[in-house]
Protein backbone atom coordinates (compact mmCIF):
# COMPACT_ATOMS: atom_id res chain seq x y z
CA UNK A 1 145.20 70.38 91.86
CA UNK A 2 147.85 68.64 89.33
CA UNK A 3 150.13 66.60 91.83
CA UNK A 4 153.10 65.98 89.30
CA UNK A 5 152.84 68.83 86.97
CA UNK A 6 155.76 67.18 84.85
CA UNK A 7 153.56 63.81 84.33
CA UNK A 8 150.28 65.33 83.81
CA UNK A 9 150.37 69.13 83.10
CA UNK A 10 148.15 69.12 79.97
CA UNK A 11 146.26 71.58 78.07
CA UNK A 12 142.92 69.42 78.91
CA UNK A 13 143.89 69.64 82.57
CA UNK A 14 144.45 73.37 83.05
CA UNK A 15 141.31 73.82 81.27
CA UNK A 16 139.42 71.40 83.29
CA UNK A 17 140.87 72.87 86.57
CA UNK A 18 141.44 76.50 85.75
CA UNK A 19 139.19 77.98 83.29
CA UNK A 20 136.68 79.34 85.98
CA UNK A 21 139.16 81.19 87.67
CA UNK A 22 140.90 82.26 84.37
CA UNK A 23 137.67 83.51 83.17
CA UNK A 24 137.32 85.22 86.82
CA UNK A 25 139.93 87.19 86.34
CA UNK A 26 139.03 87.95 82.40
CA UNK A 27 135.64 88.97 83.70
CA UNK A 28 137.15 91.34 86.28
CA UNK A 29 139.97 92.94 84.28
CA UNK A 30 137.87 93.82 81.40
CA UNK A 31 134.21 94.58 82.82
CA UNK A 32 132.44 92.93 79.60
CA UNK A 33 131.38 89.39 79.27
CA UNK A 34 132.03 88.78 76.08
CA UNK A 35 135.66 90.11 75.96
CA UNK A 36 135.82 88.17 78.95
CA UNK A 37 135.14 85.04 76.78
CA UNK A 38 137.20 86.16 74.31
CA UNK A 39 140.37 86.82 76.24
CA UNK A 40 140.12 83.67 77.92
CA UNK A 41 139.14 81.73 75.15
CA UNK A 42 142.53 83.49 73.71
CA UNK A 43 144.49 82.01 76.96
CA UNK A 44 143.90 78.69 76.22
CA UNK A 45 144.61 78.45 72.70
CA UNK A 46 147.67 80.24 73.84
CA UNK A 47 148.00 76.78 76.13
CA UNK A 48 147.49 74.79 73.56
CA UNK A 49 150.00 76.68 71.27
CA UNK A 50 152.42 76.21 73.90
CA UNK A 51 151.21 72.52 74.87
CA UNK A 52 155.36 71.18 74.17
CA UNK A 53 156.65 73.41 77.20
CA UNK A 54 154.02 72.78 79.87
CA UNK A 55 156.31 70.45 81.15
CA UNK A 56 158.95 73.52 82.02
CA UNK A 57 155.96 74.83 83.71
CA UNK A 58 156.58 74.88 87.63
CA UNK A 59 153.48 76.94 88.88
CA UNK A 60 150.80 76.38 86.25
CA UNK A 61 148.36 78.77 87.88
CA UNK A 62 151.06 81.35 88.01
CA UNK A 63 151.52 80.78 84.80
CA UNK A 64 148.19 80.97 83.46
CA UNK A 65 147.42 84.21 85.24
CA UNK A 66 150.25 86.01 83.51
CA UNK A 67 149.13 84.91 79.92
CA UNK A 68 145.59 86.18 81.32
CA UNK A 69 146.94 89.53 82.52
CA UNK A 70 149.20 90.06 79.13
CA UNK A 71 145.81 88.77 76.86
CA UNK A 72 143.52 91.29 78.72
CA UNK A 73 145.76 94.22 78.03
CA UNK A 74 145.83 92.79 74.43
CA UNK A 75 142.05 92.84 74.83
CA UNK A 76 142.08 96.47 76.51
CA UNK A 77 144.40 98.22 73.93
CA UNK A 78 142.13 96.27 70.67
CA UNK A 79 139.17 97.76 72.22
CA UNK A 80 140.75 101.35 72.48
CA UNK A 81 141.44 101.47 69.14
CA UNK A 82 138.22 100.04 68.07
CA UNK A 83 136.42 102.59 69.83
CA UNK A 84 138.94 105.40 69.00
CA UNK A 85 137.96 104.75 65.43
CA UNK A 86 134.46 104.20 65.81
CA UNK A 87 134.36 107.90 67.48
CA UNK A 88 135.65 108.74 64.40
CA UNK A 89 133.02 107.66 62.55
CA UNK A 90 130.49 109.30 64.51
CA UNK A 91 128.87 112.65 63.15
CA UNK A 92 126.86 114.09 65.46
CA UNK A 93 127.82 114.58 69.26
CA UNK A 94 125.19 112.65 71.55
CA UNK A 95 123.70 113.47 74.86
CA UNK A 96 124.92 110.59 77.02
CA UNK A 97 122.37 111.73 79.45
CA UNK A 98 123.06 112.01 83.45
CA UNK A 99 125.51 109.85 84.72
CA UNK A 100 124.09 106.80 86.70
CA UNK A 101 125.19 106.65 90.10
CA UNK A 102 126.95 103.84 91.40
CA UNK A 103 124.42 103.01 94.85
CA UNK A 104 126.00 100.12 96.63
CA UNK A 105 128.82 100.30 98.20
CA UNK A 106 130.52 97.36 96.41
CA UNK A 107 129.43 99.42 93.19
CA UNK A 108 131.50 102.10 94.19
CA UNK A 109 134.58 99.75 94.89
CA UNK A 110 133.75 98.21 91.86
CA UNK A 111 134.17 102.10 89.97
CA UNK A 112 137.18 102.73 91.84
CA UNK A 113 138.89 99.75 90.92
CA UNK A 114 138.73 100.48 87.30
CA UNK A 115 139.70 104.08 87.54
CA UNK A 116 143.18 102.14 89.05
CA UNK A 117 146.28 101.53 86.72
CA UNK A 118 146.43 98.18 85.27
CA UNK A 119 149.22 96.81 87.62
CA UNK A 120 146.96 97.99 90.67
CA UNK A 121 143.66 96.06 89.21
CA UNK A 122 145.55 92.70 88.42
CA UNK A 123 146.99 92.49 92.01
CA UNK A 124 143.90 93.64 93.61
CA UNK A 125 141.63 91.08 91.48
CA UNK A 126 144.63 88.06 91.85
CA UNK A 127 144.77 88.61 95.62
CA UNK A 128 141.03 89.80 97.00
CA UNK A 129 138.78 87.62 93.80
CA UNK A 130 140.97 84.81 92.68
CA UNK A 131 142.68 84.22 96.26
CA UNK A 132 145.79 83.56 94.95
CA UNK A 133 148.50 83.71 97.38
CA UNK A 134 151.13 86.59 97.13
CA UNK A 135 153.88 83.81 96.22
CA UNK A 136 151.57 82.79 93.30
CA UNK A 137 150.64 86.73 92.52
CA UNK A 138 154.42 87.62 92.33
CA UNK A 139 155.18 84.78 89.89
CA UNK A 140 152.56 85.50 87.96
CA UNK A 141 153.66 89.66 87.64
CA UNK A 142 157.37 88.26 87.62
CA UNK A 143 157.67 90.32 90.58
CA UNK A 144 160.03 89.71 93.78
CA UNK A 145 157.45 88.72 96.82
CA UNK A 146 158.73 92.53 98.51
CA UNK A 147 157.73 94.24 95.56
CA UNK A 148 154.29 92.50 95.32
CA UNK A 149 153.98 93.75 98.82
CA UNK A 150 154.53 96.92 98.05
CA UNK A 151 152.78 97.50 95.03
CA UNK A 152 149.61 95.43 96.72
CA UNK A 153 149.79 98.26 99.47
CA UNK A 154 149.84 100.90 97.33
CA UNK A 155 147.15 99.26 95.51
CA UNK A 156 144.89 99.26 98.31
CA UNK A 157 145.69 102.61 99.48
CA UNK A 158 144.87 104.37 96.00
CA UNK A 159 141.90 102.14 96.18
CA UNK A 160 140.73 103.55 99.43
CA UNK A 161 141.45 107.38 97.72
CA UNK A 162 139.42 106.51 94.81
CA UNK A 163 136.44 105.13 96.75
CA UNK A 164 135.71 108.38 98.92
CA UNK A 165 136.00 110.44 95.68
């Protein structure tokens, strides 16, 4: 961990101590590898863009997982439109086939998760994958700490409706 962020909170050093857990996250909000490597390859030049103000920065992990959250719904809303217009394109309807059935139980979490709203996922993943604390989740959602509460609640009470669907 960066003991004086003011002295030496550098783009080099939140790479070198955060881009596992960045890419974590990336890999859990967006379900695809390689947009996963995209968005957080997309993070860190945004770190490196902003390289004169890490010094402002009091809670660089915080920090970093709200550039990750806003990039992956940059990510989510590109990919939208790519596919909206790549159905477009298509002539021909396809049979997709059956649908494949989700057998282990942390499969069927998994599917749940992603049928949550965005807010829901990024708390869920911050708190449960990345183990950030709810002090370091509410920075990072610029939420007050009894609002993350709540919403982390509801999060995990939709969750539990969506996995005995």
């Amino acid at each position: 961990m960066i003991e004086n962020p003011a002295e030496s909170l550098t783009p080099e050093a939140l790479a070198r101590l955060y881009l596992k857990r960045v890419y974590g996250f990336c890999r859990s909000m967006l379900r695809n590898e390689r947009d996963a490597e995209d968005a957080c390859q997309e993070v860190f030049l945004t770190v490196l863009r902003r390289g004169d103000q890490l010094g402002t920065v009091r809670r660089p992990l915080s920090w970093l997982m709200k550039v990750s959250r806003l990039t992956c719904l940059w990510v989510r809303r590109k990919r939208r439109t790519e596919v909206a217009i790549e159905e477009a394109e298509i002539d021909a309807p396809c049979d997709p086939g059956p649908p494949i059935e989700g057998g282990t139980e942390r499969g069927r979490v998994q599917e749940a998760l992603e049928r949550l709203p965005e807010r829901y996922q990024a708390v869920l993943t911050m708190h449960y994958q990345q183990g950030m604390s709810q002090e370091e989740i509410a920075d990072a959602m610029e939420l007050s700490r009894g609002a993350l509460r709540v919403l982390l609640h509801r999060a995990v009470l939709r969750l539990r409706q969506e996995v005995k669907k």
